[in-house]
Protein backbone atom coordinates (compact mmCIF):
# COMPACT_ATOMS: atom_id res chain seq x y z
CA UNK A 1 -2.69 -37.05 21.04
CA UNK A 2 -3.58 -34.60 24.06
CA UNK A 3 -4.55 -31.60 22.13
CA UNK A 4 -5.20 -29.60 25.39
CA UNK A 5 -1.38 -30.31 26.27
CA UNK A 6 -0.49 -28.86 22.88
CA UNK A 7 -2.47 -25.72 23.28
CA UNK A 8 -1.01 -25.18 26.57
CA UNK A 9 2.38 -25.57 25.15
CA UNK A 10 2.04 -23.71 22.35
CA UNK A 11 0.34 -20.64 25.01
CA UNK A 12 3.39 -21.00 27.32
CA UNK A 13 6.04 -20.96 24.40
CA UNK A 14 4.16 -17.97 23.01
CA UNK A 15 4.01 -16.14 25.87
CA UNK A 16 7.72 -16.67 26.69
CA UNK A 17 8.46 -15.34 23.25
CA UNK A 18 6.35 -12.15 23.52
CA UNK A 19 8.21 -12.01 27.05
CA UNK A 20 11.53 -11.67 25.40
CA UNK A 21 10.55 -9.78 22.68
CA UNK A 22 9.01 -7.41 25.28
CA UNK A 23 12.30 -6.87 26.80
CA UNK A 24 13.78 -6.09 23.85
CA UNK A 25 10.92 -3.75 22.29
CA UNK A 26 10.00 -1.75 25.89
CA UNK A 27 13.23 -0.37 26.76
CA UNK A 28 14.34 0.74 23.55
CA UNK A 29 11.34 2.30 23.11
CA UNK A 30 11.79 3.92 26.51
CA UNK A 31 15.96 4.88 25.70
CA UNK A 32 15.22 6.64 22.51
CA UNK A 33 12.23 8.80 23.14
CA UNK A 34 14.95 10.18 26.33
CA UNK A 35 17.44 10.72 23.38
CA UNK A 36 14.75 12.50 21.80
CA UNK A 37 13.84 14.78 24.66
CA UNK A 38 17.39 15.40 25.94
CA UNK A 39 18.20 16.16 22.15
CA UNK A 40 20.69 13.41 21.64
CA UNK A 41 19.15 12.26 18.76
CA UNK A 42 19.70 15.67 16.62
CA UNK A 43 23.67 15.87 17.43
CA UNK A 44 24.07 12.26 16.64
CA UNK A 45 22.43 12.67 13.08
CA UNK A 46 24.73 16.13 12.75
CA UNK A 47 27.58 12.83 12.54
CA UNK A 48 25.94 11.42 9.32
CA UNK A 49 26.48 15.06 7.30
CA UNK A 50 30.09 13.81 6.10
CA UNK A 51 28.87 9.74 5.05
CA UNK A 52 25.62 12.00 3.96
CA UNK A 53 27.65 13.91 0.94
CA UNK A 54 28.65 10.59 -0.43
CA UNK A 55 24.77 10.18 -1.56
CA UNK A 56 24.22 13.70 -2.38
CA UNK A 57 22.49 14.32 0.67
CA UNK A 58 22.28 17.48 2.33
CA UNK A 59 22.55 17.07 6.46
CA UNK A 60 18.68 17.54 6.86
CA UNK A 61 18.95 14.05 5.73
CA UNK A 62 20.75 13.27 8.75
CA UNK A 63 17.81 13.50 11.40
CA UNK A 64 15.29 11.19 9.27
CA UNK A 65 18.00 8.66 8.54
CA UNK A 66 19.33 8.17 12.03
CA UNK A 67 15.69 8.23 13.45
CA UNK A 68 14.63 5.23 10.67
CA UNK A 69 17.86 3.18 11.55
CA UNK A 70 16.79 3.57 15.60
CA UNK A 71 13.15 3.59 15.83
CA UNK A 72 12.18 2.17 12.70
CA UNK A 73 10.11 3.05 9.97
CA UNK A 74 7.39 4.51 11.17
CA UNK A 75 8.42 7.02 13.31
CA UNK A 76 11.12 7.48 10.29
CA UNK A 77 8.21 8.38 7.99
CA UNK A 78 7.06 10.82 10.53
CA UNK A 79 10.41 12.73 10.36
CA UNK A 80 10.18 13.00 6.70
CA UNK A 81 7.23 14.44 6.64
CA UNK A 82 7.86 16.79 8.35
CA UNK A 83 10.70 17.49 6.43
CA UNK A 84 8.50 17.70 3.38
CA UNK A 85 6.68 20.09 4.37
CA UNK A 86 9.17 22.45 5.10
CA UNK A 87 10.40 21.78 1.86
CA UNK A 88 13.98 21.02 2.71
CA UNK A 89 14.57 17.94 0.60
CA UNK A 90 14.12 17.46 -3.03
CA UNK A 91 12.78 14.61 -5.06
CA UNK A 92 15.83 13.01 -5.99
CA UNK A 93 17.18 13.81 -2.33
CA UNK A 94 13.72 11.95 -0.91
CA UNK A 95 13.65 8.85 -3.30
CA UNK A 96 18.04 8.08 -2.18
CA UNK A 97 16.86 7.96 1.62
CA UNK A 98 13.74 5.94 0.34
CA UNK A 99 15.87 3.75 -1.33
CA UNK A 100 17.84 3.54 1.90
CA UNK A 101 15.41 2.79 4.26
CA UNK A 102 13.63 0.67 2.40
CA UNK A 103 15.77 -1.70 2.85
CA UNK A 104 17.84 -0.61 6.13
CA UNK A 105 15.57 0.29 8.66
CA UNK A 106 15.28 -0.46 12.59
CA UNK A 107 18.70 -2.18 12.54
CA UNK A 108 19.34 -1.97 16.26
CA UNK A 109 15.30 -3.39 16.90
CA UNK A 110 15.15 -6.27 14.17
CA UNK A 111 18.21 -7.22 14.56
CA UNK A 112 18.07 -8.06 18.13
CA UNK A 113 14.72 -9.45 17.71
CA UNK A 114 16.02 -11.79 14.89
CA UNK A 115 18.77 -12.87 17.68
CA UNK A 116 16.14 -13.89 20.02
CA UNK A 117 14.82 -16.28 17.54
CA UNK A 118 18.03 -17.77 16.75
CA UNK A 119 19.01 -15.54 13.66
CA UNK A 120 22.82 -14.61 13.09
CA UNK A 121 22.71 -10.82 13.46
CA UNK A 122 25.57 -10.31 12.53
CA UNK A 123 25.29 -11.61 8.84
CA UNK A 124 21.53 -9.90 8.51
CA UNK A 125 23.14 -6.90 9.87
CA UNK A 126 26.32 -6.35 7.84
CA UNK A 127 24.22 -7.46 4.27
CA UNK A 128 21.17 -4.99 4.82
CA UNK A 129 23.87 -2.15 5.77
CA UNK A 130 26.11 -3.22 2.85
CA UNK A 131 22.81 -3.80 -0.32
CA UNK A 132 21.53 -0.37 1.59
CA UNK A 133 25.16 1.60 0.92
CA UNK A 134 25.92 0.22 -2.77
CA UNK A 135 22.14 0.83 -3.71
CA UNK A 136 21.94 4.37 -2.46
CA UNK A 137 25.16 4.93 -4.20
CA UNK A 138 24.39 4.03 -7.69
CA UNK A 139 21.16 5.66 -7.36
CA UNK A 140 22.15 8.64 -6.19
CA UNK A 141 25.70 9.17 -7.99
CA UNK A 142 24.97 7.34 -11.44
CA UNK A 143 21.10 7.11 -12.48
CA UNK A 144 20.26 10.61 -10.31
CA UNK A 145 23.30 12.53 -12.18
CA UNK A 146 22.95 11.32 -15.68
CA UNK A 147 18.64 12.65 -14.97
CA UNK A 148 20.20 16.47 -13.47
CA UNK A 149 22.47 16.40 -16.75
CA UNK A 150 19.64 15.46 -19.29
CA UNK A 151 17.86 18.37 -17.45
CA UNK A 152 20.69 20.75 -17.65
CA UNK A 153 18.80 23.59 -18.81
CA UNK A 154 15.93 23.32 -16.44
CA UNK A 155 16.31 25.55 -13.66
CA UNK A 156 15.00 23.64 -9.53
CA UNK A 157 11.71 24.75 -9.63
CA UNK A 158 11.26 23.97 -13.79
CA UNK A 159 12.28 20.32 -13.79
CA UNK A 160 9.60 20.13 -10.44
CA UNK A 161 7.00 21.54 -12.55
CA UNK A 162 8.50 19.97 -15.63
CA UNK A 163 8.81 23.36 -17.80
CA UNK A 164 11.91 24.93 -19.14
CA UNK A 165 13.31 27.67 -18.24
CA UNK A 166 14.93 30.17 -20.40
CA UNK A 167 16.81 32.58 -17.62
């Protein structure tokens, strides 16, 4: 066995990879930061406000969700904190787009990535969009509702501090 033939394989066909992944990776890195600056990126999430009411989402939602679908999770996270600290989402609001994105996420940028290594992305695409929907849903419309009814007589800022209130 030529072992120095295998290393220099295994370098080429690594380096081709990391080629095409680079292609992939640079210029949508490139495209979205110009959405960013040329504010695409905030009218395109003000299109998510009417799917957004389906998960009880107010359409501040919209600019952390569309960012985590585009530029992945990271830069995601980023948005939402800064949403938190402006205090624009609640809990229940914050744990239905963490369900979300947990588990649909950088679906333009994994997806094409998966492609260059032979994956279907079609199929990976469709089932993380569809498991992301159905498990948003029931979170937000079935286990979230039947906790705001328990809590009935707690007023916002009492179930957050987890005191009744007796206005």
């Amino acid at each position: 066995m030529d072992w120095s033939a295998m290393f220099r394989d295994m370098l080429v066909g690594n380096l081709d990879m990391l080629t095409d992944i680079a292609k992939i990776i640079f210029p949508l890195l490139i495209g979205i930061e110009l959405a960013d600056e040329l504010g695409i990126l905030d009218k395109v999430s003000q299109l998510f406000t009417p799917v957004l009411k389906y998960f009880n989402l107010p359409s501040e939602a919209g600019l952390p969700l569309i960012v985590s679908q585009i530029f992945g999770i990271t830069y995601g996270a980023g948005v939402i904190i800064r949403i938190v600290d402006e205090d624009k989402l609640s809990t229940e609001e914050l744990m239905s787009l963490g369900i979300f994105l947990a588990i649909c996420h950088a679906v333009i940028e994994d997806t094409l990535l998966f492609i260059a290594i032979g994956g279907r992305g079609v199929i990976m695409l469709g089932t993380r969009i569809l498991l992301a929907i159905s498990l948003t849903y029931i979170y937000s419309n079935y286990l979230v509702s039947d906790n705001i009814k328990a809590n009935s007589g707690l007023s916002q800022t009492a179930v957050k501090e987890g005191v009744r209130s007796y206005d």
